[in-house]
C-alpha atoms as a PDB file:
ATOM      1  CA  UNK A   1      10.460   4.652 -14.470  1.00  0.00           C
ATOM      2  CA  UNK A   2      13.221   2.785 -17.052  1.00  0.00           C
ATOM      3  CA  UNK A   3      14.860   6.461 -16.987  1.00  0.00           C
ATOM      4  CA  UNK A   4      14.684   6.495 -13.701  1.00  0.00           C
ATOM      5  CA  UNK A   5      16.557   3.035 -13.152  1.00  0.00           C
ATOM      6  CA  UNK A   6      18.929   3.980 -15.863  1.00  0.00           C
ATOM      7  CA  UNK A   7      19.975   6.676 -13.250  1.00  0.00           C
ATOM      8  CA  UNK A   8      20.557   5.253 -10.694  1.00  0.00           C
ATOM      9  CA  UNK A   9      20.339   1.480 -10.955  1.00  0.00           C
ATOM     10  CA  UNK A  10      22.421   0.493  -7.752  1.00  0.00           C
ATOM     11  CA  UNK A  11      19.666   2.031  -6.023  1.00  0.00           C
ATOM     12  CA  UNK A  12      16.876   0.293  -4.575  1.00  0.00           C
ATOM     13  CA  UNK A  13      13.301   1.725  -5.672  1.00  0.00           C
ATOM     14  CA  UNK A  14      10.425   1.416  -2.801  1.00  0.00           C
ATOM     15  CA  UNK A  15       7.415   2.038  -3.897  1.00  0.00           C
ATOM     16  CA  UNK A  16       4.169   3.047  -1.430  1.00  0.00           C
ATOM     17  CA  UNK A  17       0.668   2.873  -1.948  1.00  0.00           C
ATOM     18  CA  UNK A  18      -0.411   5.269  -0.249  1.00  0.00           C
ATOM     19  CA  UNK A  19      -4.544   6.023   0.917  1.00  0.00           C
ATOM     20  CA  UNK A  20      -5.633   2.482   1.546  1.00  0.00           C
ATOM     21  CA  UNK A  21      -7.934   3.573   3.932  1.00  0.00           C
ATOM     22  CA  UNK A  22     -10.193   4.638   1.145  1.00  0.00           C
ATOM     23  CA  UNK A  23     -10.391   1.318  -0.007  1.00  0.00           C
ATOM     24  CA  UNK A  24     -13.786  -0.184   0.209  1.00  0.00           C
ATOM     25  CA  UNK A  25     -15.334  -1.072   2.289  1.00  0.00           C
ATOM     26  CA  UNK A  26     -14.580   2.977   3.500  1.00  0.00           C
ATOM     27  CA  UNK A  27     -16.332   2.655   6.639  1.00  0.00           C
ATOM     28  CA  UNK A  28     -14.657  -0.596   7.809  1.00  0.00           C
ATOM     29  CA  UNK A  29     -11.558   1.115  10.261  1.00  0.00           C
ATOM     30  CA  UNK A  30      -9.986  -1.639  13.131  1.00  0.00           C
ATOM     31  CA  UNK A  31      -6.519  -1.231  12.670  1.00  0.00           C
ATOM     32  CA  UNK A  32      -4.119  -2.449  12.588  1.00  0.00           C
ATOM     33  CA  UNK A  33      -4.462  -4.761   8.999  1.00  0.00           C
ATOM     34  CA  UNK A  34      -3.199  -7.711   7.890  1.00  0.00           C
ATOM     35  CA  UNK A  35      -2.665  -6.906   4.227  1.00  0.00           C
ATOM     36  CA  UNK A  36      -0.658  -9.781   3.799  1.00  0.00           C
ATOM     37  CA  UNK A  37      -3.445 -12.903   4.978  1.00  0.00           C
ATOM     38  CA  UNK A  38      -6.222 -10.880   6.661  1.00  0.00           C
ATOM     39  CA  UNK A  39      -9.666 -12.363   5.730  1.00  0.00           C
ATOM     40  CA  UNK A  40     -11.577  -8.942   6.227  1.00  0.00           C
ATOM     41  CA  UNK A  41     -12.743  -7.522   3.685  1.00  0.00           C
ATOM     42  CA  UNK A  42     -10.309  -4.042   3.868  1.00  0.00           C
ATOM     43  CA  UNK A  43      -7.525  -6.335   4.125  1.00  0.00           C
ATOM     44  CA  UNK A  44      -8.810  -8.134   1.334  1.00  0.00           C
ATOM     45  CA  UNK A  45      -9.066  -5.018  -0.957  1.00  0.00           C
ATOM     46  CA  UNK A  46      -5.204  -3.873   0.629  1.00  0.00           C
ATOM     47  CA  UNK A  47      -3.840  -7.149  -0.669  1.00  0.00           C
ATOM     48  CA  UNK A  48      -5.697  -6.877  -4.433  1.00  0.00           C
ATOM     49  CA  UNK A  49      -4.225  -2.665  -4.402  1.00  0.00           C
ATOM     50  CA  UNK A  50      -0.755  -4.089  -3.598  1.00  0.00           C
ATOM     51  CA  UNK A  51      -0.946  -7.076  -5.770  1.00  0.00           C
ATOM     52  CA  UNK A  52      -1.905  -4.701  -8.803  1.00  0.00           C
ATOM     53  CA  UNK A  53       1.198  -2.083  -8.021  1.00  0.00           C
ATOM     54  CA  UNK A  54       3.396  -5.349  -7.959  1.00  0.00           C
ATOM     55  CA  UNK A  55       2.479  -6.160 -11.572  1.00  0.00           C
ATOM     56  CA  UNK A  56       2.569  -2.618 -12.672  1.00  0.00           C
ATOM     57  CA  UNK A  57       5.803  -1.670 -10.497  1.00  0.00           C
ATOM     58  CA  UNK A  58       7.486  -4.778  -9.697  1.00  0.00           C
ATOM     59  CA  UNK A  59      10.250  -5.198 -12.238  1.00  0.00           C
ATOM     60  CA  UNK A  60      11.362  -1.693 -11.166  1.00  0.00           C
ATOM     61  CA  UNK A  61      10.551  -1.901  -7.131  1.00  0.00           C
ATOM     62  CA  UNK A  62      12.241  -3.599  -4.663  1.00  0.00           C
ATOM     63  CA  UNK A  63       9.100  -3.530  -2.418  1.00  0.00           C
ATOM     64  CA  UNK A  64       5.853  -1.999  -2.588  1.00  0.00           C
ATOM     65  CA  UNK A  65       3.911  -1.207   0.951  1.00  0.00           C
ATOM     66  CA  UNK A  66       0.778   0.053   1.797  1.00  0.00           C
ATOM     67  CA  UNK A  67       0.733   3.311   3.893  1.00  0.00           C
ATOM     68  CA  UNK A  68      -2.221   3.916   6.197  1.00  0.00           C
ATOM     69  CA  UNK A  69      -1.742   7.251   8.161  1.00  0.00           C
ATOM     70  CA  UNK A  70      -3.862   8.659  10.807  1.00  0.00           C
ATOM     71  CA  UNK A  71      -6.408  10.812  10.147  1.00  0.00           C
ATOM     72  CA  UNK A  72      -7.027  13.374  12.922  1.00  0.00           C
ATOM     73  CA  UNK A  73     -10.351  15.561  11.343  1.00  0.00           C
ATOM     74  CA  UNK A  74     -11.550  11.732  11.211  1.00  0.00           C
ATOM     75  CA  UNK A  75      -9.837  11.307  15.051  1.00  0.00           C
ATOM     76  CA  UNK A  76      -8.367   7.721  13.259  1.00  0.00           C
ATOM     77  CA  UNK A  77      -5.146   6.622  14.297  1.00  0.00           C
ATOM     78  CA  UNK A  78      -3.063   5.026  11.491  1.00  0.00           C
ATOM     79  CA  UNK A  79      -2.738   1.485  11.179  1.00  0.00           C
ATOM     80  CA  UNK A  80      -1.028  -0.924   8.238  1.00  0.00           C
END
């Protein structure tokens, strides 16, 4: 990542955590989340993933999202 930055440090770095949806609990799906102050417990799990890639990550990201895309096998739509 620091060679990264050293490349190309005027630009911003986004990072995104992809596959929450297979964050437990796997079976809970009622999109959309709220990652950010949601009290279920997916949500809950969302905000611990993100808070973890902000320690690892943050001195190098500018923002770090969570990415929930539809699944159509699973006939899920995507929600974040």
């Amino acid at each position: 990542m620091q060679n990264i930055q050293a490349q190309a440090a005027d630009l911003p770095v986004i990072a995104v955590v992809t596959q929450m949806d297979r964050l437990r609990p796997l079976r809970e799906w009622l999109p959309p989340y709220d990652w950010q102050g949601g009290g279920r417990p997916k949500e809950q799990s969302m905000a611990e993933a993100v808070a973890y890639r902000q320690e690892t990550l943050g001195a190098w990201c500018e923002s770090i999202l969570p990415l929930v895309t539809a699944d159509q096998a699973q006939n899920r739509e995507h929600g974040g």
